[in-house]
PDB file of N, CA and C in Angstrom:
ATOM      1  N   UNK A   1      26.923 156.378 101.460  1.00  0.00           N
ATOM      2  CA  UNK A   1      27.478 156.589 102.768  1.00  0.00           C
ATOM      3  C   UNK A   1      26.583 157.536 103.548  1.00  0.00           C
ATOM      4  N   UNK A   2      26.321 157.051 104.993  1.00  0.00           N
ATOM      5  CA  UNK A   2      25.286 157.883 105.782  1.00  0.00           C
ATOM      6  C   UNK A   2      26.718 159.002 106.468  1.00  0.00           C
ATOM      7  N   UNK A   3      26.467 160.011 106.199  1.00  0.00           N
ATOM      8  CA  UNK A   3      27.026 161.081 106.794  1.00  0.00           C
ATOM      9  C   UNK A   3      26.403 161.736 108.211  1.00  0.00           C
ATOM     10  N   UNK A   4      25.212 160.935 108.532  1.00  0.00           N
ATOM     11  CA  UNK A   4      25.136 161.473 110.258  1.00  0.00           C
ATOM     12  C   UNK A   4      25.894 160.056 111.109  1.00  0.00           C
ATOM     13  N   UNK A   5      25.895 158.947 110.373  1.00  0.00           N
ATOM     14  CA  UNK A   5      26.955 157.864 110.925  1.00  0.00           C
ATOM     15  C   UNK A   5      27.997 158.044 110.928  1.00  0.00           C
ATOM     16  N   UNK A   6      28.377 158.638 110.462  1.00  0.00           N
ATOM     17  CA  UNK A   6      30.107 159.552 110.272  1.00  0.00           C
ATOM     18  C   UNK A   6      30.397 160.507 110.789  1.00  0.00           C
ATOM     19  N   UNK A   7      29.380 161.563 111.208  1.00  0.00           N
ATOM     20  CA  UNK A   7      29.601 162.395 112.315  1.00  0.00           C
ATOM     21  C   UNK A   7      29.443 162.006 113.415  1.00  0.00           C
ATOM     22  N   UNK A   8      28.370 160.950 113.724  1.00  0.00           N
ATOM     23  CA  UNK A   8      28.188 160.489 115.423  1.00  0.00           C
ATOM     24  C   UNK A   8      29.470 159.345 115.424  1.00  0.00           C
ATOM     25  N   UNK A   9      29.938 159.190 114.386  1.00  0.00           N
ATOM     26  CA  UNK A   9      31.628 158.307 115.068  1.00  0.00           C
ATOM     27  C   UNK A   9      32.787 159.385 114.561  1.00  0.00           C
ATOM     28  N   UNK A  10      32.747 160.260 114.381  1.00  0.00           N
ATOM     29  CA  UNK A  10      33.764 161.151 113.668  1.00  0.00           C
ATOM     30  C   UNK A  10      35.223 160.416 114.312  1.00  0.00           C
ATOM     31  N   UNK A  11      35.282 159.978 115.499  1.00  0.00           N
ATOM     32  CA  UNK A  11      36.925 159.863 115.608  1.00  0.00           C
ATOM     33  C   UNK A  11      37.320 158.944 115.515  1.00  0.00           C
ATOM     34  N   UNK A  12      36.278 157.571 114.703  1.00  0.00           N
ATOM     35  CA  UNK A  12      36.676 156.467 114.291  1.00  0.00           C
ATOM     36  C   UNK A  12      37.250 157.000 112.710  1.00  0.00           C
ATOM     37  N   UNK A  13      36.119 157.628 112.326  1.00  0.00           N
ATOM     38  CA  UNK A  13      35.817 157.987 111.053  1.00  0.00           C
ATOM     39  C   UNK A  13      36.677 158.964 110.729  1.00  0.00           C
ATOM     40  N   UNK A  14      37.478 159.954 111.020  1.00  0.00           N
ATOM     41  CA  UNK A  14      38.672 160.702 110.472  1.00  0.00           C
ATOM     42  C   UNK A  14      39.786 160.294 110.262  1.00  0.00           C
ATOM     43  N   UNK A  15      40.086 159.109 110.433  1.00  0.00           N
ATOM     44  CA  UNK A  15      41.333 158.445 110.350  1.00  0.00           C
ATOM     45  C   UNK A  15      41.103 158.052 108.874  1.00  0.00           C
ATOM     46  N   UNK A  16      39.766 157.505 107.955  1.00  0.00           N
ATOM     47  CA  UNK A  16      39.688 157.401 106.721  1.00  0.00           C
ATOM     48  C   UNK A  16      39.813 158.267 106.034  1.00  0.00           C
ATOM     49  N   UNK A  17      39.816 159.623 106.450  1.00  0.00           N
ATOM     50  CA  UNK A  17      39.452 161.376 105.751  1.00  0.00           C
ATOM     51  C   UNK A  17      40.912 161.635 105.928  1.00  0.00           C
ATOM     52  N   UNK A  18      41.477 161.478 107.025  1.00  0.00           N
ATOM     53  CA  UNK A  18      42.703 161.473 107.062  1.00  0.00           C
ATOM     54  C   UNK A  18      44.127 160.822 106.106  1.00  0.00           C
ATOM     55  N   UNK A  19      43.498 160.102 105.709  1.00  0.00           N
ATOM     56  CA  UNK A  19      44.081 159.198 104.461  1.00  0.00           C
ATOM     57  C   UNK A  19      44.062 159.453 103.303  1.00  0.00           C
ATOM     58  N   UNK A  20      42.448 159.813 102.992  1.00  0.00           N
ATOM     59  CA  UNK A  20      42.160 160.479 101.757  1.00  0.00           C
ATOM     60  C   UNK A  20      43.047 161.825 101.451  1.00  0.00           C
ATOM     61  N   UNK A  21      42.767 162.511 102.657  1.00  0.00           N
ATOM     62  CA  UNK A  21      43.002 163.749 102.113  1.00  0.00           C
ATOM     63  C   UNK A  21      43.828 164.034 103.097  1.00  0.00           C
ATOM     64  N   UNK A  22      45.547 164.177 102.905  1.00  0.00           N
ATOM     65  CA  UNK A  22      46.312 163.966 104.192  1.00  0.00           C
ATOM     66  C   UNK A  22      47.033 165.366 104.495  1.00  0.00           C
ATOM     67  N   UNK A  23      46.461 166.627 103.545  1.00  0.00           N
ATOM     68  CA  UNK A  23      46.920 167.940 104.073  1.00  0.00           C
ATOM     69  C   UNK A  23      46.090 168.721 104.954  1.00  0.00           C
ATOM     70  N   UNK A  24      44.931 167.822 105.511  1.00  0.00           N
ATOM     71  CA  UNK A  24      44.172 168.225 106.265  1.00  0.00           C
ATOM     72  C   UNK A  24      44.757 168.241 107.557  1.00  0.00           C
ATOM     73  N   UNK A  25      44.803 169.510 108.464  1.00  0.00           N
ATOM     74  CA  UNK A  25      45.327 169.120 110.019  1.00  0.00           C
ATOM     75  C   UNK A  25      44.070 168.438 110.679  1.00  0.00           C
ATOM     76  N   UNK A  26      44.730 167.920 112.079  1.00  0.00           N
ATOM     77  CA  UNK A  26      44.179 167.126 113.341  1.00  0.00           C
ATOM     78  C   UNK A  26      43.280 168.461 113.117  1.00  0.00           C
ATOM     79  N   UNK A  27      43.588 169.671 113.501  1.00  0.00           N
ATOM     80  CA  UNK A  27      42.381 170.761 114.104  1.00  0.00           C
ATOM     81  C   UNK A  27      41.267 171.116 113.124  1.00  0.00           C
ATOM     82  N   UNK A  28      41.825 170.821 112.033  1.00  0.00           N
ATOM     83  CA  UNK A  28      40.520 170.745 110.451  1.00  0.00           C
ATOM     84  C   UNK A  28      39.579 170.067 110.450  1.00  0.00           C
ATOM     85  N   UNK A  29      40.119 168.667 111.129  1.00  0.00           N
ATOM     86  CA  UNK A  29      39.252 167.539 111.287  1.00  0.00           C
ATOM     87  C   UNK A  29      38.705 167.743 112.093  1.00  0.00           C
ATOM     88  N   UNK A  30      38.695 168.062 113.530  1.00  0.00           N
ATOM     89  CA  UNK A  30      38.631 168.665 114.487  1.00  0.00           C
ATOM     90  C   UNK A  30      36.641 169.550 114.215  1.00  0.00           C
ATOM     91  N   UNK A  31      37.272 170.355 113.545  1.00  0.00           N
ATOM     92  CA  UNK A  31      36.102 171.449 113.577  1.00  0.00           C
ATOM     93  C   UNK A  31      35.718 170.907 112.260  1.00  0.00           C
ATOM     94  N   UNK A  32      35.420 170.118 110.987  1.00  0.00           N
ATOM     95  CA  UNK A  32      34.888 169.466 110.450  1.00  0.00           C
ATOM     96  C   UNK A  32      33.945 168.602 110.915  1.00  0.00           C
ATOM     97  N   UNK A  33      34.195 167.967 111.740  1.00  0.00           N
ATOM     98  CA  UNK A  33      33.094 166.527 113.139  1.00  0.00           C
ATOM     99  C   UNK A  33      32.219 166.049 112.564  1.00  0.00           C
ATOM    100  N   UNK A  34      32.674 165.557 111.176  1.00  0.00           N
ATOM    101  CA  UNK A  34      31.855 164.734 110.497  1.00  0.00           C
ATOM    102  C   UNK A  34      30.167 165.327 109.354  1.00  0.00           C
ATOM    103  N   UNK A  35      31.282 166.753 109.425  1.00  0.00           N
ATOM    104  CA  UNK A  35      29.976 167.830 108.356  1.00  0.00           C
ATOM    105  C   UNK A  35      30.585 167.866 107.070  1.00  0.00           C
ATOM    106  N   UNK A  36      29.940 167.032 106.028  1.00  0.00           N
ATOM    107  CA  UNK A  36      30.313 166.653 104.993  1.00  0.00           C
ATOM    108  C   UNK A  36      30.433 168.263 103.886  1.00  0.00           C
ATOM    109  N   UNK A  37      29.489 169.315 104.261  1.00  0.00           N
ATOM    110  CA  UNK A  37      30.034 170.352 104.030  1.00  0.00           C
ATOM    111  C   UNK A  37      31.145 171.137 104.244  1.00  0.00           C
ATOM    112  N   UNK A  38      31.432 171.153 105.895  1.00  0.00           N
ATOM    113  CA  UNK A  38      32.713 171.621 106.458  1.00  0.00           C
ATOM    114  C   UNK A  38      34.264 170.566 105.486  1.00  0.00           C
ATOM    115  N   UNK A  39      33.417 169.698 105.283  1.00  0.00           N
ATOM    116  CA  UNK A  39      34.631 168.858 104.674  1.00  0.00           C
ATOM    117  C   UNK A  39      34.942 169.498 103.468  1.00  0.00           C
ATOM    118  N   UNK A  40      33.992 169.446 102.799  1.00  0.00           N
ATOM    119  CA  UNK A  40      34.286 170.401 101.271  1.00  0.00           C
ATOM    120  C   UNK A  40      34.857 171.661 100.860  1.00  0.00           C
ATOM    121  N   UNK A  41      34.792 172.107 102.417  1.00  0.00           N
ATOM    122  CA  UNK A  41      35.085 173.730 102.125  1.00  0.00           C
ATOM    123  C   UNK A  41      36.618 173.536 102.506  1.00  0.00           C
ATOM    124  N   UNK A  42      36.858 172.468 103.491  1.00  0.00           N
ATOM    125  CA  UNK A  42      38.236 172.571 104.161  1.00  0.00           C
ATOM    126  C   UNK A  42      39.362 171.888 102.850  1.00  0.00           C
ATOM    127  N   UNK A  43      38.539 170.879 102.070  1.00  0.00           N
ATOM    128  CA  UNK A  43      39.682 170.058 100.908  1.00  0.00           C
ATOM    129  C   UNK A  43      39.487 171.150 100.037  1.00  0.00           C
ATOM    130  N   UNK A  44      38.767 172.415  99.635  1.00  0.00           N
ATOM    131  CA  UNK A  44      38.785 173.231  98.582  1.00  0.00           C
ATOM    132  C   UNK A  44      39.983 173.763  98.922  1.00  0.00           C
ATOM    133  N   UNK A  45      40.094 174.285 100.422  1.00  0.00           N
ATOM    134  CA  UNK A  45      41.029 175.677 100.686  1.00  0.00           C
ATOM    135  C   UNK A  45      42.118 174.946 100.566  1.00  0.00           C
ATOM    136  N   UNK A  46      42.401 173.752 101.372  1.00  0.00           N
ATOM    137  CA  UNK A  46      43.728 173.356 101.587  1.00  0.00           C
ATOM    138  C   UNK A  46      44.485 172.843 100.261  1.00  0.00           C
ATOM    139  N   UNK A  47      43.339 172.580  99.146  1.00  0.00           N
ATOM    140  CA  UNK A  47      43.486 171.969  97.942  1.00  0.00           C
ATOM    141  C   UNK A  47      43.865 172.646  96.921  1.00  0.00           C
ATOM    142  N   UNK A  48      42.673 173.797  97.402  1.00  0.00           N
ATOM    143  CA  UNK A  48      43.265 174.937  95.816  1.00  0.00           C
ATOM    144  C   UNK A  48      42.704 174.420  95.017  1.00  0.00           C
ATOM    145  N   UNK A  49      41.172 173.479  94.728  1.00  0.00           N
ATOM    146  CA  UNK A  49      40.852 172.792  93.362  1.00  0.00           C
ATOM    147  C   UNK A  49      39.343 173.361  93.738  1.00  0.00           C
ATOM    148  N   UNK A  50      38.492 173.447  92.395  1.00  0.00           N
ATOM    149  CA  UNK A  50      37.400 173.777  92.434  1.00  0.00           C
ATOM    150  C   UNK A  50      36.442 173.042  92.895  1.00  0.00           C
ATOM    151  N   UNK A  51      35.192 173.855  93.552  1.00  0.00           N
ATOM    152  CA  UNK A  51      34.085 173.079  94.461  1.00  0.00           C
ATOM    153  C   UNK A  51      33.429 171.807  93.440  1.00  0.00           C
ATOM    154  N   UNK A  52      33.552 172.171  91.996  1.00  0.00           N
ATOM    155  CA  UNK A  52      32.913 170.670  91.388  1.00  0.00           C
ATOM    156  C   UNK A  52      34.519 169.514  91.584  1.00  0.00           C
ATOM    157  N   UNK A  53      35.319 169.420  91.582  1.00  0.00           N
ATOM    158  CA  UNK A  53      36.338 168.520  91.673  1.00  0.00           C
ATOM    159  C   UNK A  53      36.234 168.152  93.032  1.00  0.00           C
ATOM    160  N   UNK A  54      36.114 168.741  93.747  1.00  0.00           N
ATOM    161  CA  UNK A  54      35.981 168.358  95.476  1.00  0.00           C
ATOM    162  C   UNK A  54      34.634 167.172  95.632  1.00  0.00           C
ATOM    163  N   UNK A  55      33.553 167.623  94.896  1.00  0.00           N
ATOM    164  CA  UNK A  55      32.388 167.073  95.100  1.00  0.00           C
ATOM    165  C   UNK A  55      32.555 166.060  94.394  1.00  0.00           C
ATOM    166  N   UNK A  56      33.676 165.655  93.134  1.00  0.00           N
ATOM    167  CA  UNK A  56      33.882 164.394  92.607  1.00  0.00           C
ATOM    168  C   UNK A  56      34.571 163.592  93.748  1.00  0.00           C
ATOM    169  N   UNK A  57      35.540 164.245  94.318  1.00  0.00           N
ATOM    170  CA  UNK A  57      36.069 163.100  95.275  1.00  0.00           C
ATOM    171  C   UNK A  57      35.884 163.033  96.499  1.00  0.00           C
ATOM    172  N   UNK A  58      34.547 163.620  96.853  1.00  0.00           N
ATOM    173  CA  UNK A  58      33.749 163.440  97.961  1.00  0.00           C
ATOM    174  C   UNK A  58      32.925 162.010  97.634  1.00  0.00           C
ATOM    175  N   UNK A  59      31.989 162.165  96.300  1.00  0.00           N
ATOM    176  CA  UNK A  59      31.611 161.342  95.918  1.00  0.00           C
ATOM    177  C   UNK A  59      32.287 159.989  95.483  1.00  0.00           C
ATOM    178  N   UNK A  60      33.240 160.086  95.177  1.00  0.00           N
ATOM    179  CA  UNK A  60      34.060 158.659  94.912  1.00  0.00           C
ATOM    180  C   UNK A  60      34.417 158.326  96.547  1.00  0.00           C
ATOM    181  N   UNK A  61      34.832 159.152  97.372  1.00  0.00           N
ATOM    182  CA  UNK A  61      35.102 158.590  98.715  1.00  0.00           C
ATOM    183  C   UNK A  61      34.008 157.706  99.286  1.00  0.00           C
ATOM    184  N   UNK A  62      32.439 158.835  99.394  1.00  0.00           N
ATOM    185  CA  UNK A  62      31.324 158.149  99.881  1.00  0.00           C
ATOM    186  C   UNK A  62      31.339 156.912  99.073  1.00  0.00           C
ATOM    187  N   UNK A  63      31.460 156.726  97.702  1.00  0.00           N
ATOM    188  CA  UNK A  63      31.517 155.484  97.176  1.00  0.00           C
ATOM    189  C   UNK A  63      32.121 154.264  97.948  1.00  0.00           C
ATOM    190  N   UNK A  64      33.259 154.568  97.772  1.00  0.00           N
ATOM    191  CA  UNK A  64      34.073 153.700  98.486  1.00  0.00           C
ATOM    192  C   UNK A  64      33.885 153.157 100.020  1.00  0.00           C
ATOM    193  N   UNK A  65      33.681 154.177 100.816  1.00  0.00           N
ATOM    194  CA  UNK A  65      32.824 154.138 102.156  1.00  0.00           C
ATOM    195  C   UNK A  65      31.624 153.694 102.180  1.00  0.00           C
ATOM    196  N   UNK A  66      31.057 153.805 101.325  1.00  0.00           N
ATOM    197  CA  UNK A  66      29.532 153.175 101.452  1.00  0.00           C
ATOM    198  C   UNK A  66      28.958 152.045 102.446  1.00  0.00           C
ATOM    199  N   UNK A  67      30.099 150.850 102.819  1.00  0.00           N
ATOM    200  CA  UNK A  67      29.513 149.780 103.648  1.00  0.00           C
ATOM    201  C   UNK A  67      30.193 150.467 105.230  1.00  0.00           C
ATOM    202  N   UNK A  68      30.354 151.549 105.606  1.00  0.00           N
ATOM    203  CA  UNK A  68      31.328 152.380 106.338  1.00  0.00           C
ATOM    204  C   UNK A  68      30.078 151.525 107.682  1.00  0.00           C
ATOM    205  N   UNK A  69      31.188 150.536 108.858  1.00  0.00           N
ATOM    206  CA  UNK A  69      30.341 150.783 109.806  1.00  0.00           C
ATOM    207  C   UNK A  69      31.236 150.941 111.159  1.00  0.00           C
ATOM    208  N   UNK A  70      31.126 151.549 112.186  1.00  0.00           N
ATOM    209  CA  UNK A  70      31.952 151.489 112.863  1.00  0.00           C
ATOM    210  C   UNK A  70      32.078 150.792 114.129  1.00  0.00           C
TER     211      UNK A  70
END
């Protein structure tokens, strides 16, 4: 998954992040805008799970997203 294609559509593209990970607020997503870091830090806090578990289901997401076009 290209993650600057996901930030230059972020508001197509948060509605899938939104799904994934649904304790994220509108304003998380918001100031996230498609920074695959900002993403990690925001599913750690809101998650409470460690930065290697986050990066597993970052990576299974990008998996899944991979043919992501918008």
């Amino acid at each position: 998954m290209n993650w600057e294609i996901a930030e230059g559509n972020w508001k197509q593209f948060k509605g899938k992040v939104k799904a994934r990970w649904g304790e994220l607020t509108n304003d998380q997503l918001d100031v996230i805008a498609g920074k695959r870091d900002e993403l990690a830090g925001k599913i750690q806090a809101s998650y409470g799970i460690t930065k290697e578990e986050v990066e597993k289901q970052i990576k299974d997401f990008e998996r899944i997203n991979r043919g992501y076009r918008p």
